[in-house]
PDB file of N, CA and C in Angstrom:
ATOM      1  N   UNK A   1       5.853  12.635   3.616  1.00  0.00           N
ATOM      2  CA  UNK A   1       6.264  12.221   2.277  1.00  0.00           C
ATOM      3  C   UNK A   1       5.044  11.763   1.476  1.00  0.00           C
ATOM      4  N   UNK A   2       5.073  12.401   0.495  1.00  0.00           N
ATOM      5  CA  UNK A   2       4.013  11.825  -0.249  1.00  0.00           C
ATOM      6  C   UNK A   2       3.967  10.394  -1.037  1.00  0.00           C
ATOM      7  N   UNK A   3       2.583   9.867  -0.804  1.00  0.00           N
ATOM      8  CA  UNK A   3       2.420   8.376  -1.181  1.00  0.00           C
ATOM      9  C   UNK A   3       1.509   8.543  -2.833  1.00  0.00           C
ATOM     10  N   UNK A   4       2.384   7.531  -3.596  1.00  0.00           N
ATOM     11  CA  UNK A   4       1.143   7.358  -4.813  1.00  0.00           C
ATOM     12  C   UNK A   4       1.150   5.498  -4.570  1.00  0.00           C
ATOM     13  N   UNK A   5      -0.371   4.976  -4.729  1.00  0.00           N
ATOM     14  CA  UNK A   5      -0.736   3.747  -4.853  1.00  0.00           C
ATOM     15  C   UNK A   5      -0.567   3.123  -6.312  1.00  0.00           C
ATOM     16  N   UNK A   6       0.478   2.597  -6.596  1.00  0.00           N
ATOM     17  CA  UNK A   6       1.110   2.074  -7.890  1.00  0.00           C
ATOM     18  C   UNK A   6      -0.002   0.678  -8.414  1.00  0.00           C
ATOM     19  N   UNK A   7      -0.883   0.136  -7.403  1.00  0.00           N
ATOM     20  CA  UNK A   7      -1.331  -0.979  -7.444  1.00  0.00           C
ATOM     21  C   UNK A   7      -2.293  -1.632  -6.587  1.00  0.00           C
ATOM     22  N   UNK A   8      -3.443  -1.504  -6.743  1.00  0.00           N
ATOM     23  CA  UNK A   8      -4.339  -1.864  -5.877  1.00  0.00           C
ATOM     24  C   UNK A   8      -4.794  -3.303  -6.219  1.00  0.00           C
ATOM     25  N   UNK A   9      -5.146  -4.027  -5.251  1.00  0.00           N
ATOM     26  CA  UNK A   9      -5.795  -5.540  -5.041  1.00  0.00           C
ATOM     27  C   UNK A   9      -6.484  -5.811  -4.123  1.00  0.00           C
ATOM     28  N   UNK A  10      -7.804  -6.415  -4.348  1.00  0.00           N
ATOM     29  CA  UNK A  10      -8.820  -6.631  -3.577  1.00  0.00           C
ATOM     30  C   UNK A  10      -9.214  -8.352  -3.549  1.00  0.00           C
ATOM     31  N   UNK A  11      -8.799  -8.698  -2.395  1.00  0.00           N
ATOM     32  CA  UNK A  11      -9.107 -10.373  -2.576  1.00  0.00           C
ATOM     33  C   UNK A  11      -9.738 -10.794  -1.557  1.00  0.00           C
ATOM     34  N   UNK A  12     -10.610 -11.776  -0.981  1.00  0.00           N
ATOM     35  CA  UNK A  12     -11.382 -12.330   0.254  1.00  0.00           C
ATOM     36  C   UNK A  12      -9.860 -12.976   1.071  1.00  0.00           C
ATOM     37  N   UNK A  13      -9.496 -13.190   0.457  1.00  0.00           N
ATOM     38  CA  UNK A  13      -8.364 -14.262   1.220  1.00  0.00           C
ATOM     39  C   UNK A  13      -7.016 -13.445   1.716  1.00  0.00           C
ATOM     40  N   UNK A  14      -6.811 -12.334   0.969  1.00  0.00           N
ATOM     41  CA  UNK A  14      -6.036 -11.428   1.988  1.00  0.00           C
ATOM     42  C   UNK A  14      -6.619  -9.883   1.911  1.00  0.00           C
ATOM     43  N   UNK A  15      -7.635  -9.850   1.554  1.00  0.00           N
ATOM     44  CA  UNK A  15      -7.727  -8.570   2.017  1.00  0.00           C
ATOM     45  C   UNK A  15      -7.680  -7.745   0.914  1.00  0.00           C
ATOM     46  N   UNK A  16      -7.428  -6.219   1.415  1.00  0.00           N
ATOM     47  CA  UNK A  16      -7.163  -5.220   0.177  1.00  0.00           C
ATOM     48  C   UNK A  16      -5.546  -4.958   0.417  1.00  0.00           C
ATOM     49  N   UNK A  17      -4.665  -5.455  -0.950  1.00  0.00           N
ATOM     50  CA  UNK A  17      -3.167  -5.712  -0.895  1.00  0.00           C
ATOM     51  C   UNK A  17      -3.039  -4.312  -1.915  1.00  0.00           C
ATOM     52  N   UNK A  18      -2.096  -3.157  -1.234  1.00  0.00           N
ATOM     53  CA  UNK A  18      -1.611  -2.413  -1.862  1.00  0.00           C
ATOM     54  C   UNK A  18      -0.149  -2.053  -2.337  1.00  0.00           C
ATOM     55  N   UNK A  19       0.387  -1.609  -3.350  1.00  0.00           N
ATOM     56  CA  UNK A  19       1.949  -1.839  -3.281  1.00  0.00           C
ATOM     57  C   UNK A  19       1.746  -0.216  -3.473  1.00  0.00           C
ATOM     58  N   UNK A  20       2.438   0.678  -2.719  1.00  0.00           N
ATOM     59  CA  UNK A  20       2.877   1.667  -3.117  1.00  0.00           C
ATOM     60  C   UNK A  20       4.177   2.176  -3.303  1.00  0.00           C
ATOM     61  N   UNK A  21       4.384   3.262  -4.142  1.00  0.00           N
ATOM     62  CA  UNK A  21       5.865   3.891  -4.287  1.00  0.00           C
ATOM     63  C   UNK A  21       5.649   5.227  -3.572  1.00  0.00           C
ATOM     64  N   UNK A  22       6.949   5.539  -2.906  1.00  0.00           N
ATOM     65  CA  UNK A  22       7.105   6.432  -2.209  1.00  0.00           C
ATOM     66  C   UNK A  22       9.160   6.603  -2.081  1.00  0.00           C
ATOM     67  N   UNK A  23       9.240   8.386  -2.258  1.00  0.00           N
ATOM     68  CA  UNK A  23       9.610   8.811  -2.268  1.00  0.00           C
ATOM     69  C   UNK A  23      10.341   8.898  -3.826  1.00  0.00           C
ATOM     70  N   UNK A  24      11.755   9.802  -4.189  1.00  0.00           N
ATOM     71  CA  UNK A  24      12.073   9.699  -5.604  1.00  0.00           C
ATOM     72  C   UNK A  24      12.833   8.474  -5.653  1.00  0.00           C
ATOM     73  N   UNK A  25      13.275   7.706  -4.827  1.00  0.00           N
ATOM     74  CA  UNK A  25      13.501   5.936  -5.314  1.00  0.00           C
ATOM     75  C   UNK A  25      12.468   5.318  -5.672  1.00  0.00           C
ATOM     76  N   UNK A  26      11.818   5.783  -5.452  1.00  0.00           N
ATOM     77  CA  UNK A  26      10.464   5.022  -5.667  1.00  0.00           C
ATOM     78  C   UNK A  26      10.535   3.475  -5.201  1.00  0.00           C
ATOM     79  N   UNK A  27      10.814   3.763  -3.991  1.00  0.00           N
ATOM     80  CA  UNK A  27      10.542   2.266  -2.832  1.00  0.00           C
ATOM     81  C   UNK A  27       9.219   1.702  -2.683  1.00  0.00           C
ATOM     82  N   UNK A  28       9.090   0.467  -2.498  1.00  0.00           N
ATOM     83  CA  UNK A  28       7.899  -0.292  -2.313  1.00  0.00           C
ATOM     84  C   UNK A  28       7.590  -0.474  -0.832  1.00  0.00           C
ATOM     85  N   UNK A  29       6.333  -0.597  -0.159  1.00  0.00           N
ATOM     86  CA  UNK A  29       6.004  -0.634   0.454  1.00  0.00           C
ATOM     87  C   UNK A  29       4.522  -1.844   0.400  1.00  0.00           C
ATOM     88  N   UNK A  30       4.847  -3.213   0.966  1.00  0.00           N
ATOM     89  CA  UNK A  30       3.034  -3.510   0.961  1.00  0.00           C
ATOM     90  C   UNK A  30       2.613  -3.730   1.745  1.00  0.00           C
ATOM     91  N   UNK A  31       1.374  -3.497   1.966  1.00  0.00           N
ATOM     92  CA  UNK A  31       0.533  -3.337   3.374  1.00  0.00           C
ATOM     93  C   UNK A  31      -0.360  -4.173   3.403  1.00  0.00           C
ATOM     94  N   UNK A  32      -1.092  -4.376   4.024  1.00  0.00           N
ATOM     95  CA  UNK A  32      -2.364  -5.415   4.390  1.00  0.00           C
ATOM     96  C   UNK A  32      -3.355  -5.214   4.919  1.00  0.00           C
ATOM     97  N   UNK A  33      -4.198  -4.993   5.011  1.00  0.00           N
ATOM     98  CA  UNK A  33      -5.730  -4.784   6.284  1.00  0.00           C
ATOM     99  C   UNK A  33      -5.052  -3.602   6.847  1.00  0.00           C
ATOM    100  N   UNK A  34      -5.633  -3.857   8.190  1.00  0.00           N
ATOM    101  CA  UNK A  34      -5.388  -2.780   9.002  1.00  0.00           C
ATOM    102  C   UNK A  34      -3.834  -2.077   8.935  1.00  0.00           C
ATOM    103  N   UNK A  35      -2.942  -3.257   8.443  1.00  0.00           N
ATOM    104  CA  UNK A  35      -2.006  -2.530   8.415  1.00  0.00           C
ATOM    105  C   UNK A  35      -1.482  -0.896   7.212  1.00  0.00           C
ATOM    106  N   UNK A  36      -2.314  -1.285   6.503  1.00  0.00           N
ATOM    107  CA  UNK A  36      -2.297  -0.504   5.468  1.00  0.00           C
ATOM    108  C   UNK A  36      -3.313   1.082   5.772  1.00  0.00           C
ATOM    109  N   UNK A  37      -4.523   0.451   6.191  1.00  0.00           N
ATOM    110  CA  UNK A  37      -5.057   1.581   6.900  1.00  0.00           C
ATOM    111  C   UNK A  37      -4.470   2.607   7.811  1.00  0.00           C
ATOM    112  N   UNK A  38      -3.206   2.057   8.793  1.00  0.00           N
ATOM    113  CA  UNK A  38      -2.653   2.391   9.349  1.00  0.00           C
ATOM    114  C   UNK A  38      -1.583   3.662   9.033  1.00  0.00           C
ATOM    115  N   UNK A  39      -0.751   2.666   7.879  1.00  0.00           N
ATOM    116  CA  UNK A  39       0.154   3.950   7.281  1.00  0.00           C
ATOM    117  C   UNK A  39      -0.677   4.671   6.810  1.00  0.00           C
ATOM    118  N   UNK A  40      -1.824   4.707   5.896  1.00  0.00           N
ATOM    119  CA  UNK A  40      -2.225   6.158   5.207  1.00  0.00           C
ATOM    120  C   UNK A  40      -2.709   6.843   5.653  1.00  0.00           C
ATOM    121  N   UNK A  41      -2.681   6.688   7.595  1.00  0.00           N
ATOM    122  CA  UNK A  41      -3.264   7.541   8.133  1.00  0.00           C
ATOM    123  C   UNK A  41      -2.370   8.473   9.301  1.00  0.00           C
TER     124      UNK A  41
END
């Protein structure tokens, strides 16, 4: 399923915080560090 990144954030204190939408609901998803690395891979 394809991912678009609706929102990127870069902070020392958590990290790089992404919210993406995915699918045609366009559901949220947010990830964290590694966790985020994880799904886009």
């Amino acid at each position: 399923m394809r991912k678009i990144a609706s929102s990127i954030i870069e902070s020392p204190s958590i990290g790089k915080l992404e919210i993406l939408m995915e699918g045609p609901v366009g559901s949220i998803r947010i990830c964290r560090g590694r966790a985020f690395e994880n799904a886009a891979s």
